[in-house]
Protein backbone atom coordinates (compact mmCIF):
# COMPACT_ATOMS: atom_id res chain seq x y z
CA UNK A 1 0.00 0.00 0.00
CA UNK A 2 1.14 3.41 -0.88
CA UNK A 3 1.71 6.17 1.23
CA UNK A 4 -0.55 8.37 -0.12
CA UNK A 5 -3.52 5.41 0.94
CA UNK A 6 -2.04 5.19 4.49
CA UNK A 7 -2.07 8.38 5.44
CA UNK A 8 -5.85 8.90 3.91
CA UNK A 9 -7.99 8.06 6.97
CA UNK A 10 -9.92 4.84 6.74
CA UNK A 11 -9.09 2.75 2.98
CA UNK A 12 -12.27 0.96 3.70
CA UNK A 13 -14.56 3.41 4.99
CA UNK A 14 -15.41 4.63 1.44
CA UNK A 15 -18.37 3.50 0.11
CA UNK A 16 -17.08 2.65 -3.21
CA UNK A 17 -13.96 0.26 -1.89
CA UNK A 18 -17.03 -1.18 0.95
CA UNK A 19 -19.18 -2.46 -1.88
CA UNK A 20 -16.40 -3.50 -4.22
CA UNK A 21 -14.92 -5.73 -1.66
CA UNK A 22 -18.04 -7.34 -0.10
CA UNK A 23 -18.72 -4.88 3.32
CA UNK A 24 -21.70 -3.07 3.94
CA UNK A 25 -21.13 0.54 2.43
CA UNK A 26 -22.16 3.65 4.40
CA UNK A 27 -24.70 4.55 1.60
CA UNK A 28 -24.98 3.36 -1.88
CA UNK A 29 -21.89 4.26 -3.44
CA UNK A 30 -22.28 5.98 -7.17
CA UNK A 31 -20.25 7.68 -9.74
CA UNK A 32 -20.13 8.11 -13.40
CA UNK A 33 -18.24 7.09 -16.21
CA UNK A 34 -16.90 10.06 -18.38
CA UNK A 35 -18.54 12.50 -15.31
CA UNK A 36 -15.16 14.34 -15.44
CA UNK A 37 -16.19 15.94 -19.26
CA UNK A 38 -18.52 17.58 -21.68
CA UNK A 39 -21.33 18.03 -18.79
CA UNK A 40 -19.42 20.71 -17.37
CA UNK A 41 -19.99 24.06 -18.25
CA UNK A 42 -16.57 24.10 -16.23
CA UNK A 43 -14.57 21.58 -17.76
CA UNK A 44 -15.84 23.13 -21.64
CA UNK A 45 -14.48 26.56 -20.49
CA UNK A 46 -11.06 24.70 -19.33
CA UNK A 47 -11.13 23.08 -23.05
CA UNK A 48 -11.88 26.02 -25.09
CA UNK A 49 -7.99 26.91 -24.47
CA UNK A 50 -6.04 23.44 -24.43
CA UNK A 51 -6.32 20.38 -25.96
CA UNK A 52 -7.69 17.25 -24.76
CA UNK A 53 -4.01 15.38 -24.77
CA UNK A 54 -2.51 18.63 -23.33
CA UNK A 55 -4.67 18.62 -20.79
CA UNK A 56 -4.20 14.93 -19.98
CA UNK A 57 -0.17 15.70 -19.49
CA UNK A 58 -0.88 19.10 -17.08
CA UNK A 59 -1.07 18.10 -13.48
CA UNK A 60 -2.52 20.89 -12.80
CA UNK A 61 -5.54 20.56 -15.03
CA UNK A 62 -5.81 16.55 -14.53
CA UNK A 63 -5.81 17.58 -11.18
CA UNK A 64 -9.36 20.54 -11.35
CA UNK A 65 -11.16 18.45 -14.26
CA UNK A 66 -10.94 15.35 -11.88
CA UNK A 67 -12.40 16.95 -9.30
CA UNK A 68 -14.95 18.86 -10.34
CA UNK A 69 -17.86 16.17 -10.59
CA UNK A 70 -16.93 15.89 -7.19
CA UNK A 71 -17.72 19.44 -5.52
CA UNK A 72 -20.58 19.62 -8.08
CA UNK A 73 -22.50 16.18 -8.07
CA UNK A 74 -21.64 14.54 -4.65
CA UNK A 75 -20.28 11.50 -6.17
CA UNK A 76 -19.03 8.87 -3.92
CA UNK A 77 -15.54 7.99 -6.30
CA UNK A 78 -13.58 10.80 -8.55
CA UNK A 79 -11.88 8.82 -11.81
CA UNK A 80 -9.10 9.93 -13.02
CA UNK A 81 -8.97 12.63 -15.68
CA UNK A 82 -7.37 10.61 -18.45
CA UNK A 83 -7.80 8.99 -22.21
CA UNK A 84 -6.96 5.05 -22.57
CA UNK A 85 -4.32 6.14 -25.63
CA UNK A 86 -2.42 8.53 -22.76
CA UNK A 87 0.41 5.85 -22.20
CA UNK A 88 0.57 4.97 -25.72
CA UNK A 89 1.19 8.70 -26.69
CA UNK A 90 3.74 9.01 -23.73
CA UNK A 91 5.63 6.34 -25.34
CA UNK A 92 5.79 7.39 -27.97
CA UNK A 93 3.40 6.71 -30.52
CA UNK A 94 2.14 8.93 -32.99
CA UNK A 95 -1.24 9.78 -31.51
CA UNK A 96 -4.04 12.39 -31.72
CA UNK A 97 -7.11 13.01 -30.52
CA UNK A 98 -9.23 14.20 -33.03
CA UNK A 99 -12.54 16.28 -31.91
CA UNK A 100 -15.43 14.68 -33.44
CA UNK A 101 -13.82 11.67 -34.22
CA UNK A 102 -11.35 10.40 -31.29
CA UNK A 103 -7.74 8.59 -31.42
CA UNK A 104 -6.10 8.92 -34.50
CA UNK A 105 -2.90 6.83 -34.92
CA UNK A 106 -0.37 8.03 -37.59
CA UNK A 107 1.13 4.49 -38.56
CA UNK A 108 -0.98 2.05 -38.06
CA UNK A 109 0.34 -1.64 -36.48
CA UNK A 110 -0.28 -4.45 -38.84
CA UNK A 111 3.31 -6.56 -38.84
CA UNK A 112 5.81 -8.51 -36.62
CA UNK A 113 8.00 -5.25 -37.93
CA UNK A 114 5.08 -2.94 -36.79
CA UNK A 115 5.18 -4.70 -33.52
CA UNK A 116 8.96 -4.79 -33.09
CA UNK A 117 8.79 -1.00 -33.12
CA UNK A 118 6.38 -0.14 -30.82
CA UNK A 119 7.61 1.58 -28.18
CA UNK A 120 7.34 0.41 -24.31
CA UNK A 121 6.50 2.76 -21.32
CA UNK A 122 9.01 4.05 -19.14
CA UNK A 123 7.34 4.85 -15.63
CA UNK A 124 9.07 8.42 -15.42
CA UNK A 125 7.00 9.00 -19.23
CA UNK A 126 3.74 9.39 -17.00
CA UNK A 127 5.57 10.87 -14.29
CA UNK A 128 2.72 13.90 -14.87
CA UNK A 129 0.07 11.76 -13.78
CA UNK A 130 1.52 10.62 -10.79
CA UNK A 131 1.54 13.98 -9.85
CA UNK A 132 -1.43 14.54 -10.52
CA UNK A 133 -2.70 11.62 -8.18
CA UNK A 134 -1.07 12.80 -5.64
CA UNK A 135 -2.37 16.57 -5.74
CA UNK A 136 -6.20 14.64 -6.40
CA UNK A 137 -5.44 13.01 -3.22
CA UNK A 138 -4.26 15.96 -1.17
CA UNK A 139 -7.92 17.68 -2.03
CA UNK A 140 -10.40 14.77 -2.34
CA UNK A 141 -12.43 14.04 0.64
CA UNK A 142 -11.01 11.02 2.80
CA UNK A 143 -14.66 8.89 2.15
CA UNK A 144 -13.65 9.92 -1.60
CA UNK A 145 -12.25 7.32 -3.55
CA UNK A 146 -10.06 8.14 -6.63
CA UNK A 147 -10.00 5.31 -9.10
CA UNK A 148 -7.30 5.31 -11.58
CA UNK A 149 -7.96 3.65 -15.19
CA UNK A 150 -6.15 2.31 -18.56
CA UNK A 151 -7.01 0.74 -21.46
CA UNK A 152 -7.17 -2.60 -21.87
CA UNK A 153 -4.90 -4.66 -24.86
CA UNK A 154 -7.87 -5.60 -27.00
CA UNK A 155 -8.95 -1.71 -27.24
CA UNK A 156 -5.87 -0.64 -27.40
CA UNK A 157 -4.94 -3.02 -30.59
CA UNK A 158 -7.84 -1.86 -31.87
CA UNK A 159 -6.70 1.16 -32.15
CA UNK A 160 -3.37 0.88 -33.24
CA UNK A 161 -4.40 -1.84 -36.00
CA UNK A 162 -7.02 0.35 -37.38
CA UNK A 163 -5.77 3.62 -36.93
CA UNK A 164 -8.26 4.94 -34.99
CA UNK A 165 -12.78 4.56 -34.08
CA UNK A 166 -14.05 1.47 -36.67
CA UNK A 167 -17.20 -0.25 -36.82
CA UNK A 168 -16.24 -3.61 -38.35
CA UNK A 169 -12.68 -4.26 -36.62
CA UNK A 170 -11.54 -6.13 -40.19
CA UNK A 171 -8.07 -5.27 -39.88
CA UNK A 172 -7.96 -6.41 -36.42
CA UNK A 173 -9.81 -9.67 -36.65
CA UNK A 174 -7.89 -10.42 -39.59
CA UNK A 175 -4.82 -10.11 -37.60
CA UNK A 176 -5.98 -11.80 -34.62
CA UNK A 177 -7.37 -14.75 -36.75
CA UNK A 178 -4.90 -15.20 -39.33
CA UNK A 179 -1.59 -14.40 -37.64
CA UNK A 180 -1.85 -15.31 -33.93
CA UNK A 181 1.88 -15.19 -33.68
CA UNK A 182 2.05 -11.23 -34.28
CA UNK A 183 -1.75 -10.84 -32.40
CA UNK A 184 0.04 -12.28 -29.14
CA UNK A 185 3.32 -10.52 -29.42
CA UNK A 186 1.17 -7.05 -29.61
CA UNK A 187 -1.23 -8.07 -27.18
CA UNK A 188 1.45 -8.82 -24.83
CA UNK A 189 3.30 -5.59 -25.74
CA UNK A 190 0.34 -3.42 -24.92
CA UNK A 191 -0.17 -5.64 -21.84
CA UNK A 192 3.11 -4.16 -20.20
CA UNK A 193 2.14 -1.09 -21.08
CA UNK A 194 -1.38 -1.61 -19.46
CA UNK A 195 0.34 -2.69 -16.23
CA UNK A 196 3.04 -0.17 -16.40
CA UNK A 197 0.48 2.49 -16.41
CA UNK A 198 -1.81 0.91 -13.80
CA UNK A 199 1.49 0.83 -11.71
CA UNK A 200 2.19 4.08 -11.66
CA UNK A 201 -1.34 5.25 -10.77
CA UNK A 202 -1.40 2.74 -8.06
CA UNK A 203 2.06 3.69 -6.54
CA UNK A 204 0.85 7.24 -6.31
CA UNK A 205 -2.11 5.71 -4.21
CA UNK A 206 -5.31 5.66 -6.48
CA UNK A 207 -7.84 3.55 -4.44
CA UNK A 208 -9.28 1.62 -6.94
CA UNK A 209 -8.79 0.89 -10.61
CA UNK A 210 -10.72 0.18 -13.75
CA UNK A 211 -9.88 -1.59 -16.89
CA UNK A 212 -12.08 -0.34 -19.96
CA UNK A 213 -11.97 -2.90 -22.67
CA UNK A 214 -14.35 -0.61 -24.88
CA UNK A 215 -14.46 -2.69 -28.04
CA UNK A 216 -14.75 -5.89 -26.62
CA UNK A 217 -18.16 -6.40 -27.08
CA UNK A 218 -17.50 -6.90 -30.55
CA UNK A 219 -16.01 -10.42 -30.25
CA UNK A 220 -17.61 -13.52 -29.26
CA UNK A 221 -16.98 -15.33 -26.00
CA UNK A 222 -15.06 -18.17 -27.44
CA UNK A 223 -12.70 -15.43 -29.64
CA UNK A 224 -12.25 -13.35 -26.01
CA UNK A 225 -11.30 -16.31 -24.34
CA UNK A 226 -9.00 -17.52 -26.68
CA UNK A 227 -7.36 -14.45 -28.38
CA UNK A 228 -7.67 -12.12 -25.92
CA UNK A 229 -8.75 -13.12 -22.06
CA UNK A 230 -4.85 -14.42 -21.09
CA UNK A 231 -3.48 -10.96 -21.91
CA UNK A 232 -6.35 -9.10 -20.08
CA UNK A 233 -5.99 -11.80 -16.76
CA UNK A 234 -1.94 -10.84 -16.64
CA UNK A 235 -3.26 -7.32 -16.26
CA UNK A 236 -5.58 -8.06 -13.55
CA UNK A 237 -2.47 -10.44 -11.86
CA UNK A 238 0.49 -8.34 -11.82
CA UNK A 239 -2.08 -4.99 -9.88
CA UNK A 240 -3.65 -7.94 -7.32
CA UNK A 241 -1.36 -7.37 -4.94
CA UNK A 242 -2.05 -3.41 -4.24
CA UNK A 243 -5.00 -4.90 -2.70
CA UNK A 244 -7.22 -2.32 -4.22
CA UNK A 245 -10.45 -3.10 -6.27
CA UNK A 246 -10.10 -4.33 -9.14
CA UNK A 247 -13.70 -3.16 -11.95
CA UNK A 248 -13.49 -4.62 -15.99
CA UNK A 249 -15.77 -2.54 -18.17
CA UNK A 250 -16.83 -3.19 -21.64
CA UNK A 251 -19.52 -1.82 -23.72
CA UNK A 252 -21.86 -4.25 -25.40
CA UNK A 253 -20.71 -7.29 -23.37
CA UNK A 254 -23.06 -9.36 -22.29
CA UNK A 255 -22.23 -12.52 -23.67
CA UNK A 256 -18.45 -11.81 -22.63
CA UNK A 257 -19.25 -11.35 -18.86
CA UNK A 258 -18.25 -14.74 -17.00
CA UNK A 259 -14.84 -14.26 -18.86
CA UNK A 260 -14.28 -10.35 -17.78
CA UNK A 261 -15.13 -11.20 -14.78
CA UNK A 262 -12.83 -13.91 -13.90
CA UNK A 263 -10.00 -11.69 -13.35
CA UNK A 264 -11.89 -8.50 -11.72
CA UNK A 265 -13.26 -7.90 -8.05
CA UNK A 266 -15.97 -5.50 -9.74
CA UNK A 267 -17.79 -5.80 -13.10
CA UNK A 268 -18.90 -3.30 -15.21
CA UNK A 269 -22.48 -4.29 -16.84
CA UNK A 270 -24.04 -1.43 -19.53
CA UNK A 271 -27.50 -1.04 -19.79
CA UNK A 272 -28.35 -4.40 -22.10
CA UNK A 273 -28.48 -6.83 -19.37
CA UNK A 274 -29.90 -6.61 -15.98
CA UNK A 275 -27.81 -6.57 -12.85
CA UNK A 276 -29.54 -9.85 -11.87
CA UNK A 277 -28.90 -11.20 -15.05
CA UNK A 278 -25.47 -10.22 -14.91
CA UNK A 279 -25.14 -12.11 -11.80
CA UNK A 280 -26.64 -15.19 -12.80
CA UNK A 281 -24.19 -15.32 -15.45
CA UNK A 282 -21.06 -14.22 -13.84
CA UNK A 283 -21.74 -16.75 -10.73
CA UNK A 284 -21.69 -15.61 -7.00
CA UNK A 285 -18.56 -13.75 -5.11
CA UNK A 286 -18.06 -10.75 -7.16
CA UNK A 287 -19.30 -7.55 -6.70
CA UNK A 288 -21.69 -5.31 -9.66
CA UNK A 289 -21.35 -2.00 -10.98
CA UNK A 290 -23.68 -0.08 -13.24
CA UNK A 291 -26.08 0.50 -15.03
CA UNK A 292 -28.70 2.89 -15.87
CA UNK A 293 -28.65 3.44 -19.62
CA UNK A 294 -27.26 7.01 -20.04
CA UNK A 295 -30.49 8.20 -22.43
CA UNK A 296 -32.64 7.78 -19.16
CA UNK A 297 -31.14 11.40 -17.47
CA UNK A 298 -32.81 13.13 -21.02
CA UNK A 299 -36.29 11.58 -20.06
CA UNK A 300 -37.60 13.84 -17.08
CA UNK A 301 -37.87 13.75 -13.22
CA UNK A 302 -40.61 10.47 -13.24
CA UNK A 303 -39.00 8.13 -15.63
CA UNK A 304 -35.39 9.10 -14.21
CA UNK A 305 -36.58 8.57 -10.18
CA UNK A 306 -38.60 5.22 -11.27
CA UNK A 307 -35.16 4.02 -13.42
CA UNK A 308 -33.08 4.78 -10.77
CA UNK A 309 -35.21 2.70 -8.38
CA UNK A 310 -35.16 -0.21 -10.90
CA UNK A 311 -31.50 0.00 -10.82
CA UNK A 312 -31.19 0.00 -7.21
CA UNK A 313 -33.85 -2.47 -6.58
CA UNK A 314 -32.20 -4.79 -9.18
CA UNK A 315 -28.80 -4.12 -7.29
CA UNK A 316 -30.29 -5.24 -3.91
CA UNK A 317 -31.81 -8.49 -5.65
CA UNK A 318 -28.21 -9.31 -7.31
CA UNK A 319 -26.64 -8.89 -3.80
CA UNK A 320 -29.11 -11.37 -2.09
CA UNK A 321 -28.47 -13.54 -5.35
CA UNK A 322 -24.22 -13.70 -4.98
CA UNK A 323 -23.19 -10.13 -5.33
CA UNK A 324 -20.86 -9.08 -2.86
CA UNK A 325 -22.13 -5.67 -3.95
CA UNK A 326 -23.44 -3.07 -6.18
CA UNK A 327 -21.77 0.30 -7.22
CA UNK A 328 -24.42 2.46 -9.13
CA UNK A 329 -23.16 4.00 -12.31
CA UNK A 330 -24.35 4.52 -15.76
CA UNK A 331 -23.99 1.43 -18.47
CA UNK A 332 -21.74 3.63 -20.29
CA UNK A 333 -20.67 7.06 -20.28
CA UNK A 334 -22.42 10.16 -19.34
CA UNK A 335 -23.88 12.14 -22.86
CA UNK A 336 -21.95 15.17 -23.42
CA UNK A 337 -25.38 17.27 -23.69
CA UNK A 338 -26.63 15.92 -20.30
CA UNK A 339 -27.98 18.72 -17.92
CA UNK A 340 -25.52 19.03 -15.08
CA UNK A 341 -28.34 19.47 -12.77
CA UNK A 342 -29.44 16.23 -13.52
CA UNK A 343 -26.53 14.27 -12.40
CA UNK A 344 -26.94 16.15 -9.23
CA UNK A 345 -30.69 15.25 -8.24
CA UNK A 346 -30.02 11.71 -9.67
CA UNK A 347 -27.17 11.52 -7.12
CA UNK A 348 -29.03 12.87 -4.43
CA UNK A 349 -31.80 10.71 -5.35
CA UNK A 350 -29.55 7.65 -4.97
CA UNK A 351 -27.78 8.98 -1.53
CA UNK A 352 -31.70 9.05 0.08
CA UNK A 353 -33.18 6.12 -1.22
């Protein structure tokens, strides 16, 4: 354990880190993917004069943009203020984030030779976001948690084989299919650069991470278990022994759950499959997070409140069905046109019930 987590009062008093490791939380712990973002009439002025990357690499700015969900909304966990290509473009790699659009990579990675160039991840390259951990830390309230994030392999491959967003993966399907050889030696690549990351967030005391394997849902079980699941487990291995909790996220997932959860102490279900569901598939002894579907918080005060029962309700019956426990979030992202305001009654809403 770091000494940023020792010196925070009470690891396990925070709701989030209760539910994610199976003790009764204080109150329903919540937070929200992307809540750190376009919501914010805040965080839009802070982007009108820097760049998404830039900010990503400013300590300073990681450190406001991270916590300003907080002050605002109430949330039980702040995550950090990052992008899943932010190691990748510290290593190296010629990266941008393009608005409207999203990572955009220069060369794309198609060959053993493509491979044997990619760069790896020195620690001291994300040296800025250790810092910025620790400054989070220094501000966040001590029932607070601050969960620190990466990318997993299979999204980042993605990426890199197709050169940025795609709808069809060919490129990387084709790869993974018909040369497992230079599949595994990229997966394996981008797994040490997974951990690496993780590593440094965790050193600098984050109290929980989460793994976002956003593209997964577009492969079958049986291709996730073989091509991809013993790269994403190593990930989950080498961070066990922080001895903080451990969330897998995919969008689109479903059928993939059992196998993301294997590794995890939390997972991540979108808004496709009931928490119940979830459960039944996944198999007792892990805890659930999610999963209101994000369109909900554009529907009005009735159909929000009686969602956000369902949700909860459905948590409580996954708990007395094998759950250890059940983190509310959204089952994905929040909209960048959502109504700040919302997020705050729907918190508060959550806190009372």
């Amino acid at each position: 354990m770091s000494h940023s987590q020792r010196t925070r009062s009470g690891h396990a008093t925070m709701p989030l880190v209760a539910a994610a490791q199976g003790s009764t939380p204080s109150r329903r712990p919540v937070w929200f993917m992307r809540q750190a973002g376009r919501s914010l009439p805040e965080y839009r002025a802070i982007r009108e004069n820097h760049g998404m990357l830039e900010s990503c690499f400013d300590p300073e700015l990681v450190t406001e943009i991270t916590l300003q969900p907080v002050r605002r909304h109430d949330v039980d966990a702040a995550i950090l203020f990052s992008d899943i290509v932010v190691p990748l473009k510290a290593a190296g790699v010629d990266l941008d984030i393009v608005a409207g659009t999203g990572p955009v990579i220069a060369a794309p990675i198609r060959t053993e030779a493509d491979v044997a160039g990619l760069p790896r991840l020195d620690p001291a390259q994300v040296g800025a976001v250790a810092h910025a951990v620790e400054r989070i830390l220094a501000e966040l309230p001590a029932e607070t948690a601050l969960i620190g994030f990466a990318g997993a392999p299979f999204t980042l491959a993605s990426y890199l084989i197709e050169g940025g967003p795609s709808r069809n993966y060919v490129n990387t399907k084709a790869l993974m299919r018909g040369a497992p050889e230079v599949w595994n030696a990229l997966m394996g690549r981008l797994a040490d650069i997974t951990i690496t990351f993780l590593q440094v967030q965790l050193e600098a005391g984050v109290d929980a991470i989460q793994v976002f394997d956003s593209w997964a849902g577009a492969l079958s079980e049986a291709d996730y278990r073989t091509y991809v699941a013993p790269h994403t487990d190593r990930v989950f291995a080498e961070v066990a022994g922080y001895g903080v909790p451990r969330i897998h996220f995919g969008v689109g997932t479903g059928e993939l759950l059992a196998a993301m959860a294997a590794p995890a102490d939390v997972i991540g279900v979108d808004w496709r499959v009931p928490l119940t569901e979830a459960v039944r598939r996944v198999g007792p002894g892990k805890a659930v997070q999610g999963n209101l579907d994000p369109t909900v918080l554009f529907a009005g005060p009735q159909v929000i409140e009686r969602e956000i029962r369902r949700v909860l309700d459905d948590g409580a019956t996954a708990i007395a069905t094998g759950a250890t426990g059940h983190i509310v979030n959204l089952g994905h992202g929040v909209l960048p046109d959502t109504d700040a305001k919302v997020l705050t009654r729907a918190v508060e809403l959550i806190h009372t019930l």
